[in-house]
C-alpha atoms as a PDB file:
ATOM      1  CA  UNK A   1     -14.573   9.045  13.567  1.00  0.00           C
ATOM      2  CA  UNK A   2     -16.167   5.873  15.168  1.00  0.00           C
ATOM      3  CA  UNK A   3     -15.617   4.501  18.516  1.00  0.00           C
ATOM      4  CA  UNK A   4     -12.537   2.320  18.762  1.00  0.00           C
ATOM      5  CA  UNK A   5     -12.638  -0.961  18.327  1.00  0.00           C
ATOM      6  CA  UNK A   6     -10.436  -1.878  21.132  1.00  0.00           C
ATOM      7  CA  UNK A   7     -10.862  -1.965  24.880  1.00  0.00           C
ATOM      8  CA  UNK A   8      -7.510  -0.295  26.829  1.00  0.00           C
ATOM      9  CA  UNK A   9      -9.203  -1.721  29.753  1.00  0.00           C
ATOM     10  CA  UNK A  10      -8.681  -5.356  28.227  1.00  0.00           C
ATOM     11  CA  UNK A  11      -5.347  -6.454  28.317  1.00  0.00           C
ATOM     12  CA  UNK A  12      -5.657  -8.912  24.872  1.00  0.00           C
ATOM     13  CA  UNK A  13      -6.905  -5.597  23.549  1.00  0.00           C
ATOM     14  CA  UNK A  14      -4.100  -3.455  24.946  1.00  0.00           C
ATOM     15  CA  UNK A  15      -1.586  -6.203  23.577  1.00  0.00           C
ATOM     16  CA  UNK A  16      -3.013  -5.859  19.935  1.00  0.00           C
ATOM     17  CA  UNK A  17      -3.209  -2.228  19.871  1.00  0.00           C
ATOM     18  CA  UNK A  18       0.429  -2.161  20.961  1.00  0.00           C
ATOM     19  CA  UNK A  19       1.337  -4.378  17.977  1.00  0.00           C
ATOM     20  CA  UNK A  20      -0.556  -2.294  15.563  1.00  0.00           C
ATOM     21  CA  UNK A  21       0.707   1.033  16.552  1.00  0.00           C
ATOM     22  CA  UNK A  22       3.900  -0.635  16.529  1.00  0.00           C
ATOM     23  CA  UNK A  23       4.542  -3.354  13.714  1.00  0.00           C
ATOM     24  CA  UNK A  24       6.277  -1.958  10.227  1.00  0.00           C
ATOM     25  CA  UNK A  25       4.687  -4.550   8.587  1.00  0.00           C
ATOM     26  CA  UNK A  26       1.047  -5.922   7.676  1.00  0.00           C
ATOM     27  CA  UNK A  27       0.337  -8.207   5.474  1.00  0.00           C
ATOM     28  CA  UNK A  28      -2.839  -6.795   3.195  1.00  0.00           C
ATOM     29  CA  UNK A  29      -4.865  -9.471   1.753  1.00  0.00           C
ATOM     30  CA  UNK A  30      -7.590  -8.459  -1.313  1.00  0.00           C
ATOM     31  CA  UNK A  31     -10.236 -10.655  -3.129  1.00  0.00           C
ATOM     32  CA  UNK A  32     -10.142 -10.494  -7.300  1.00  0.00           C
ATOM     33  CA  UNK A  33     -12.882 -11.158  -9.759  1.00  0.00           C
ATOM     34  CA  UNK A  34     -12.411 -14.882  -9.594  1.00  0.00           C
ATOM     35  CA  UNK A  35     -12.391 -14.893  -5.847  1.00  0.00           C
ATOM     36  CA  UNK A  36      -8.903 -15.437  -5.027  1.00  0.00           C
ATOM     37  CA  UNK A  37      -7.238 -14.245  -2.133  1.00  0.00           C
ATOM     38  CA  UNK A  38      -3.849 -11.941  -2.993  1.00  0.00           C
ATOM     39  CA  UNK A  39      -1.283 -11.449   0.073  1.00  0.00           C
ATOM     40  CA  UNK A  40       0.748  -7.950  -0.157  1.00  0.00           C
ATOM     41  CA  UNK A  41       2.856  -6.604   2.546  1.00  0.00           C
ATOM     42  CA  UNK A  42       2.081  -2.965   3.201  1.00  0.00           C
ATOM     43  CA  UNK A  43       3.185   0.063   5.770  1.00  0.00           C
ATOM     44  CA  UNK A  44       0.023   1.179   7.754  1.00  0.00           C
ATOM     45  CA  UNK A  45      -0.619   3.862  10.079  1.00  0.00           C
ATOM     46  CA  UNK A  46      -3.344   2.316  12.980  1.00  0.00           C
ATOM     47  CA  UNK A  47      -5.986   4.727  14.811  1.00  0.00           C
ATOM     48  CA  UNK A  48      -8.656   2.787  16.162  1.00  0.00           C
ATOM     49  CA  UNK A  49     -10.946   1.781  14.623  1.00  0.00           C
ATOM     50  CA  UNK A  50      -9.641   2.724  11.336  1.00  0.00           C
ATOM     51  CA  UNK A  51      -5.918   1.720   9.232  1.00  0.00           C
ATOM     52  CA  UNK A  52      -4.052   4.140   6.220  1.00  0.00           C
ATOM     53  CA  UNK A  53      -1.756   2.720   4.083  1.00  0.00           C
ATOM     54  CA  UNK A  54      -0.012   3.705   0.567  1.00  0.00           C
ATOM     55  CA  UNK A  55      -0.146   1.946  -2.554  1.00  0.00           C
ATOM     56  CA  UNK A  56       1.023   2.879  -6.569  1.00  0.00           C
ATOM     57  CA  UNK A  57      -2.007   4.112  -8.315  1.00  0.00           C
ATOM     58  CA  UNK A  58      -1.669   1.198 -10.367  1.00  0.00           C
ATOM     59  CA  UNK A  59      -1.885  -1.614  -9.219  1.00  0.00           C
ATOM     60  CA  UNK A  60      -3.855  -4.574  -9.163  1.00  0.00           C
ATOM     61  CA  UNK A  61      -4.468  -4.299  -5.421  1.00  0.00           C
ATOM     62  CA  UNK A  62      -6.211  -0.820  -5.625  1.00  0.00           C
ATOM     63  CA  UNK A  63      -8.143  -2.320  -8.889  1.00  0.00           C
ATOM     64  CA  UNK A  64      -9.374  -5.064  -6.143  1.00  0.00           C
ATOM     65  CA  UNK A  65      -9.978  -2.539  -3.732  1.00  0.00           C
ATOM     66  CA  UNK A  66     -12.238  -0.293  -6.291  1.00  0.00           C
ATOM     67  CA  UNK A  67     -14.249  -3.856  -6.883  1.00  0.00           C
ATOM     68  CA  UNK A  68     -14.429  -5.515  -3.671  1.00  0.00           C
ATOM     69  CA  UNK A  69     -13.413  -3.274  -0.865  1.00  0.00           C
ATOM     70  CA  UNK A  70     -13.395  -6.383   1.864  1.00  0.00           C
ATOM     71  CA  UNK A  71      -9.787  -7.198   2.792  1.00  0.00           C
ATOM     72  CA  UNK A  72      -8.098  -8.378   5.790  1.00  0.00           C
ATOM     73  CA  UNK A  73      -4.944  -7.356   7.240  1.00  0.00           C
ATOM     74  CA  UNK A  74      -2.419  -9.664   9.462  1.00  0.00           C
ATOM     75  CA  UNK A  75       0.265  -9.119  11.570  1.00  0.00           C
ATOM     76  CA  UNK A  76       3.693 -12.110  11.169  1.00  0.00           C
ATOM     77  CA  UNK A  77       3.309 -13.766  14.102  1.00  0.00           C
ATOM     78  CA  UNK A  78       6.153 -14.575  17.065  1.00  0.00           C
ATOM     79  CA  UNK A  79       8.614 -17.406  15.834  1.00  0.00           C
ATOM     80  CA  UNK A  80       6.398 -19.976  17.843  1.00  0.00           C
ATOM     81  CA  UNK A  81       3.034 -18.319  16.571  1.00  0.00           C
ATOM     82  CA  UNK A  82       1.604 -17.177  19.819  1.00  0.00           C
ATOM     83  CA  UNK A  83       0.990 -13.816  18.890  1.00  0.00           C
ATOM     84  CA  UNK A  84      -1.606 -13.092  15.910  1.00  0.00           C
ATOM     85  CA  UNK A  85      -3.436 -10.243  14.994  1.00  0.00           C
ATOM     86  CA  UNK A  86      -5.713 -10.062  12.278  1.00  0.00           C
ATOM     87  CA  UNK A  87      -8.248  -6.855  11.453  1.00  0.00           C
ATOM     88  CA  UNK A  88     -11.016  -7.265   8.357  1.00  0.00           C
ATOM     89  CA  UNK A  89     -12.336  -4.514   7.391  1.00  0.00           C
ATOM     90  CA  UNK A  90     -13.611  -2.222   3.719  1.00  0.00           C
ATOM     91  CA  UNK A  91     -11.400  -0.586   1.948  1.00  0.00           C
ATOM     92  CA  UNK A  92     -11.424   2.727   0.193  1.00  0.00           C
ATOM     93  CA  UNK A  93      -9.184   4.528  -1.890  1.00  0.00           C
ATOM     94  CA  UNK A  94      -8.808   8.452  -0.217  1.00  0.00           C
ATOM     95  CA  UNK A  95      -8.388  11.642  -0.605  1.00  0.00           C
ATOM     96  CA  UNK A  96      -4.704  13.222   0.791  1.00  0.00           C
ATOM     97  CA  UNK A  97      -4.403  12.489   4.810  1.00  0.00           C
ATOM     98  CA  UNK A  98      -4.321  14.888   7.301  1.00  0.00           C
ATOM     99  CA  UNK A  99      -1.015  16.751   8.164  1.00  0.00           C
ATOM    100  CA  UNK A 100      -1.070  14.901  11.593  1.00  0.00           C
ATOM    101  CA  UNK A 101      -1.545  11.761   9.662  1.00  0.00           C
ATOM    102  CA  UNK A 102       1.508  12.525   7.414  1.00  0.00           C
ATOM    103  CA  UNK A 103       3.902  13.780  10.770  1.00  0.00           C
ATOM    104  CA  UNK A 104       2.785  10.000  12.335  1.00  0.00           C
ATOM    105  CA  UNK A 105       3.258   8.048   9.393  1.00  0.00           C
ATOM    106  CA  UNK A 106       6.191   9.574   8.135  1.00  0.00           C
ATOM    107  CA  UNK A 107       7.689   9.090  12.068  1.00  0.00           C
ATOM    108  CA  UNK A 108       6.721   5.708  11.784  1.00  0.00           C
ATOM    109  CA  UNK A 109       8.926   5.183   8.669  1.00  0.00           C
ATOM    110  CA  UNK A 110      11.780   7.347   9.509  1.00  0.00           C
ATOM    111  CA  UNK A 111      14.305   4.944   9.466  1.00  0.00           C
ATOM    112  CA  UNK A 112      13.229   2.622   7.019  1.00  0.00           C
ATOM    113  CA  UNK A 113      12.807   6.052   4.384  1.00  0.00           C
ATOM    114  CA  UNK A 114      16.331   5.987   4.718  1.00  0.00           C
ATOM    115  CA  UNK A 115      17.893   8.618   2.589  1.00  0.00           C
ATOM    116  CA  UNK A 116      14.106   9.711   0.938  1.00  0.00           C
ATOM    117  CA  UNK A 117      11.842  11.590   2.620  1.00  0.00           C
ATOM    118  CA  UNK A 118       8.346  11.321   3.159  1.00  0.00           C
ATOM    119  CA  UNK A 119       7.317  13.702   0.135  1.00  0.00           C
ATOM    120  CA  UNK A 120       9.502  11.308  -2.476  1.00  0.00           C
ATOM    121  CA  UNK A 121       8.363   8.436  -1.139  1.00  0.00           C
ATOM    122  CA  UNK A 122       4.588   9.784  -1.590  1.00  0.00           C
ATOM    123  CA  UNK A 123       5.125  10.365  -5.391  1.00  0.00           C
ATOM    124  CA  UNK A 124       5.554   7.049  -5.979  1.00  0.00           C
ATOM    125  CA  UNK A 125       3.316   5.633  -3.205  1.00  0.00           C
ATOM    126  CA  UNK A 126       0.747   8.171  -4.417  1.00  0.00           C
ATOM    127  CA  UNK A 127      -2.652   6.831  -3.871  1.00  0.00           C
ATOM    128  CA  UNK A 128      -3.835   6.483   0.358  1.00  0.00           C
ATOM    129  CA  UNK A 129      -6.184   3.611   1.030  1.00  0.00           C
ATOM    130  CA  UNK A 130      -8.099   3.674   4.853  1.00  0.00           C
ATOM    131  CA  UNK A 131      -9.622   0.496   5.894  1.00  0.00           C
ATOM    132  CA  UNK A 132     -11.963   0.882   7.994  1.00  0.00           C
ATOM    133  CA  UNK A 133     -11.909  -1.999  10.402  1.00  0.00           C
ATOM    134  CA  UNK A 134     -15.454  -4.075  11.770  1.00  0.00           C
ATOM    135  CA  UNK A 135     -12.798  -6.689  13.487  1.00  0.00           C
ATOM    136  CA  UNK A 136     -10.148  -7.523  14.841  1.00  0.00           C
ATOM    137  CA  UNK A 137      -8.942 -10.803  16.327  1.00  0.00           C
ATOM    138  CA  UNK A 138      -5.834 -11.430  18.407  1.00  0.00           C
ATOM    139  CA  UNK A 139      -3.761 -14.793  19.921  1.00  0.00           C
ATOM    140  CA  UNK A 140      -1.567 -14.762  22.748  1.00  0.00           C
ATOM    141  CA  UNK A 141       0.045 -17.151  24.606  1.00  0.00           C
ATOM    142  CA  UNK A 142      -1.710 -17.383  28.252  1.00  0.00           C
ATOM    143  CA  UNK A 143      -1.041 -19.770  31.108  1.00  0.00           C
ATOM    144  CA  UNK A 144      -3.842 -22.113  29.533  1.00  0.00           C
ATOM    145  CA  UNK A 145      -2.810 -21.695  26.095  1.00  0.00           C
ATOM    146  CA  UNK A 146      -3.809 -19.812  23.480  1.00  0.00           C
ATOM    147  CA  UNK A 147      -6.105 -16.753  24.835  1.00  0.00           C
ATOM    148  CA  UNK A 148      -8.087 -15.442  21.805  1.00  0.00           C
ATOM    149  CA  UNK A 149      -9.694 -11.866  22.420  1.00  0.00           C
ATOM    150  CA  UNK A 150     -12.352 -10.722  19.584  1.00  0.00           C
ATOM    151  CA  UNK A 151     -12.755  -6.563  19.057  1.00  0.00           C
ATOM    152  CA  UNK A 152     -15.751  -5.399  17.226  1.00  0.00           C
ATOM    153  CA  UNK A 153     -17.879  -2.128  17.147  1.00  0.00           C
ATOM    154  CA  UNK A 154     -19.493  -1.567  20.860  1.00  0.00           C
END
């Protein structure tokens, strides 16, 4: 795997990692033939530098992906919209995860699974997709404003 992306060290960073590990929701943006941006919300597993998420085999989102792999993902923001965190990156459809991958996702999702486990869930949400991430960009409020930190390979 490739270094991280984000700095522990840097608190901006440290803030957006939180969010990432932590967030249910990200909002998965693709590119079709005609150059229009699509907007789908998706559950995501983060490791730095690199995001897995689940999609149906067929739909038009993985069909985007297959053709033009460059997406973006974005976090909602806090009600005032101080707190934004966006990661662009290439997308590629994958092979089955790891087990570890699986356990993490599948705690991540516990409660929102409800009654369905992980293995249901995964016959429908069949195909894994990992972005692999070249940025990420984060807002947060600071005592001058809007701080904006900017991640990218080291």
């Amino acid at each position: 795997m490739t270094a991280p992306l984000l700095d522990p060290a840097d608190p901006r960073h440290d803030h957006a990692a939180a969010r990432l590990a932590a967030e249910a929701i990200a909002w998965l943006t693709t590119v079709d033939d005609d150059a229009r941006p699509h907007s789908v919300p998706v559950w995501f597993l983060f490791t730095d530098p690199e995001i897995l998420l689940f999609s149906r085999p067929d739909t038009r989102k993985i069909a985007r992906i297959r053709t033009r792999p460059g997406v973006c993902l974005s976090l909602d923001t806090a009600v005032s919209g101080t707190d934004v965190v966006l990661a662009d990156g290439d997308a590629a459809l994958s092979g089955e995860p790891a087990p570890a991958e699986l356990r993490a996702f599948g705690e991540k999702y516990r409660d929102m699974l409800g009654d369905q486990d992980l293995a249901g869930w995964r016959q429908v949400f069949a195909q894994p997709v990992r972005v692999r991430l070249h940025r990420i960009v984060a807002w947060h409020a600071g005592p001058d404003g809007l701080e904006r930190a900017v991640a990218r390979p080291r």
